[in-house]
C-alpha atoms as a PDB file:
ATOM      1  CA  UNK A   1     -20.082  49.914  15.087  1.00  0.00           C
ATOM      2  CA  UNK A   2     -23.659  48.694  14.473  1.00  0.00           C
ATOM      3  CA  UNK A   3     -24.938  47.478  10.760  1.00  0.00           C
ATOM      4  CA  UNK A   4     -28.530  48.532   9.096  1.00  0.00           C
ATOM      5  CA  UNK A   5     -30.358  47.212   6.256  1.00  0.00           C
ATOM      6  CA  UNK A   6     -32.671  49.585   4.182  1.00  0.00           C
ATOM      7  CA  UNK A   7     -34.039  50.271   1.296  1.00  0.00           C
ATOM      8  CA  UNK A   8     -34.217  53.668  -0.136  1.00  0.00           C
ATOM      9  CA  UNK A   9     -36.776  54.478  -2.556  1.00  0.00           C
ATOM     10  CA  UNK A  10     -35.958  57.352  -4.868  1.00  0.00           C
ATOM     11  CA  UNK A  11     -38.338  59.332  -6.830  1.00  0.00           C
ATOM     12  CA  UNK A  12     -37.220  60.445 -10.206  1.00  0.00           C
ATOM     13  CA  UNK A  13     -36.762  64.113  -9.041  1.00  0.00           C
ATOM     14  CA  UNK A  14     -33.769  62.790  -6.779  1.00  0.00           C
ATOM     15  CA  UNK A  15     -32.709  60.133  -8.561  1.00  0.00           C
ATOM     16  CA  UNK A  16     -29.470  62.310 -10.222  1.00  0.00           C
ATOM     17  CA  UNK A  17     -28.268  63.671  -6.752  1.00  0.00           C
ATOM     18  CA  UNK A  18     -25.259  61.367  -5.482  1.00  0.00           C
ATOM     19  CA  UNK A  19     -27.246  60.965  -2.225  1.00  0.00           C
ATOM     20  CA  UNK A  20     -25.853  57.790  -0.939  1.00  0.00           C
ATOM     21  CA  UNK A  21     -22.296  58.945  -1.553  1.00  0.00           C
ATOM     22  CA  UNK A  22     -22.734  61.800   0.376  1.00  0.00           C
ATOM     23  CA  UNK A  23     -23.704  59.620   3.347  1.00  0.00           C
ATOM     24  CA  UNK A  24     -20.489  58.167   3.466  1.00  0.00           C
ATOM     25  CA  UNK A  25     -18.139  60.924   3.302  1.00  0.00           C
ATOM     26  CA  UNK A  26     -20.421  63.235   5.143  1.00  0.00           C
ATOM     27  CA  UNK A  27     -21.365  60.744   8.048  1.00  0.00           C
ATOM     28  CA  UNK A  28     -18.285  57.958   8.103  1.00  0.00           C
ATOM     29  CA  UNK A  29     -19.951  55.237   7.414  1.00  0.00           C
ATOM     30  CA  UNK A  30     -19.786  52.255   5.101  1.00  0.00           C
ATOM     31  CA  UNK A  31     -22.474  51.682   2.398  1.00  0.00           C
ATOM     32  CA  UNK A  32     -22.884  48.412   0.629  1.00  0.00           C
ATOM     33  CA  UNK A  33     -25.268  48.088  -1.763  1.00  0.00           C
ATOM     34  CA  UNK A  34     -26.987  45.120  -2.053  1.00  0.00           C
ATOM     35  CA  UNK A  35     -29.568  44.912  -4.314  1.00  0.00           C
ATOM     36  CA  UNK A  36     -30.902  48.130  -7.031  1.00  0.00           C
ATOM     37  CA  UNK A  37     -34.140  48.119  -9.393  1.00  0.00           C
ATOM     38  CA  UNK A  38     -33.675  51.353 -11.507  1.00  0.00           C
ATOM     39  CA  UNK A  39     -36.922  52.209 -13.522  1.00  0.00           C
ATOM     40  CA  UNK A  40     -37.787  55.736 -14.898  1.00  0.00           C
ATOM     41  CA  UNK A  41     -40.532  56.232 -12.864  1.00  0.00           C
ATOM     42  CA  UNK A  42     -39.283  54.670  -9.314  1.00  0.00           C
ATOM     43  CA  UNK A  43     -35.518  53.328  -8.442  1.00  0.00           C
ATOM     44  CA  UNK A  44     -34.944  51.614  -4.980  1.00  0.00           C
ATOM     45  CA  UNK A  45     -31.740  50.269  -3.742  1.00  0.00           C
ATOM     46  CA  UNK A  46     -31.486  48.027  -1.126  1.00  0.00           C
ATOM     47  CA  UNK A  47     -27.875  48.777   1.186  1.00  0.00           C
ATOM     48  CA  UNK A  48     -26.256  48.002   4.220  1.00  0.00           C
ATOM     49  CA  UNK A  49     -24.780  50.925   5.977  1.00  0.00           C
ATOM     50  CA  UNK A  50     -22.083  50.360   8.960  1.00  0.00           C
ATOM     51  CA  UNK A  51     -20.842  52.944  11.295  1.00  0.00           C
ATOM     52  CA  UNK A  52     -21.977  54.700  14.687  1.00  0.00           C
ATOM     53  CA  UNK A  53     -25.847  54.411  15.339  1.00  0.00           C
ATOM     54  CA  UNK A  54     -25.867  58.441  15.644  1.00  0.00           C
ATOM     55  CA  UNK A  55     -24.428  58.933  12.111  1.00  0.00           C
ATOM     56  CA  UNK A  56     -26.944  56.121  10.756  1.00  0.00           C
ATOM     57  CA  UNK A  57     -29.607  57.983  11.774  1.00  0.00           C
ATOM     58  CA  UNK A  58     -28.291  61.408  10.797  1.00  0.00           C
ATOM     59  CA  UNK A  59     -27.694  60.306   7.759  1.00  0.00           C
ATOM     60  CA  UNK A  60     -30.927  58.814   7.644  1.00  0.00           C
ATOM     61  CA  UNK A  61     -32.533  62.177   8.424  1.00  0.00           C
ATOM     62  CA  UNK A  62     -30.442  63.477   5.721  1.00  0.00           C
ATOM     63  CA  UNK A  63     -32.079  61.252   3.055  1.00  0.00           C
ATOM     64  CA  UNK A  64     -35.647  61.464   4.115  1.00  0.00           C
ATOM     65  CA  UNK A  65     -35.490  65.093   4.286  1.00  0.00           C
ATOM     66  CA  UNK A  66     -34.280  65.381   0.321  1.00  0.00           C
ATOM     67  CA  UNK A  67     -37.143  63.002  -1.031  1.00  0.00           C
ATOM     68  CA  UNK A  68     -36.001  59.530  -0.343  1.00  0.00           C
ATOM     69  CA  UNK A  69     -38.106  57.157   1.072  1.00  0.00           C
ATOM     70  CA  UNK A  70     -36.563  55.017   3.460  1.00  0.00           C
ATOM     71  CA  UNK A  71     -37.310  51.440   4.969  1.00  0.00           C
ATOM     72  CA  UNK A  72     -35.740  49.325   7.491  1.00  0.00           C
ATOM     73  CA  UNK A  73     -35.125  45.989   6.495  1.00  0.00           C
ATOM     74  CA  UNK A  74     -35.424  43.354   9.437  1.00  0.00           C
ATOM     75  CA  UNK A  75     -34.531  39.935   7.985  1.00  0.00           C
ATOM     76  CA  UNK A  76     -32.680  39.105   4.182  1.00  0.00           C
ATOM     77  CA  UNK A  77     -33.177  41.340   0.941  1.00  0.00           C
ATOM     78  CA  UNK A  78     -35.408  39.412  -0.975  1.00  0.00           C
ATOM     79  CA  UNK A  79     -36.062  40.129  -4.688  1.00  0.00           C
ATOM     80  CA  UNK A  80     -38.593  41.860  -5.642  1.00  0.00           C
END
């Protein structure tokens, strides 16, 4: 099992779609949120997702592909 830290950035014509559910029951994998700034014109959450390094990145895939911008994070979640 391997951990990532990201933060998705969702534009307001994805914002309704349960995308980060569907990551975990589609792909097995834990998601933690960490952090969320929800504004009407921009809403990024910051999670940790935990589960095989293939289904992180599917699911990943799966995100860009519907809209979502998506960023690695490689130290702590500041604010901001």
């Amino acid at each position: 099992m391997t951990k990532w830290r990201v933060v998705f950035t969702f534009s307001p014509e994805v914002i309704t779609e349960p995308i980060i559910y569907n990551l975990g029951q589609q792909f097995r994998r834990v998601t933690n949120i960490l952090r969320a700034d929800l504004t009407e014109e921009r809403s990024r959450i910051a999670l940790e997702m935990e589960g095989k390094e293939k289904d992180i990145e599917t699911g990943i895939a799966l995100a860009t592909s519907k809209g979502v911008r998506v960023d690695l994070v490689t130290g702590n979640i500041e604010e901001g």
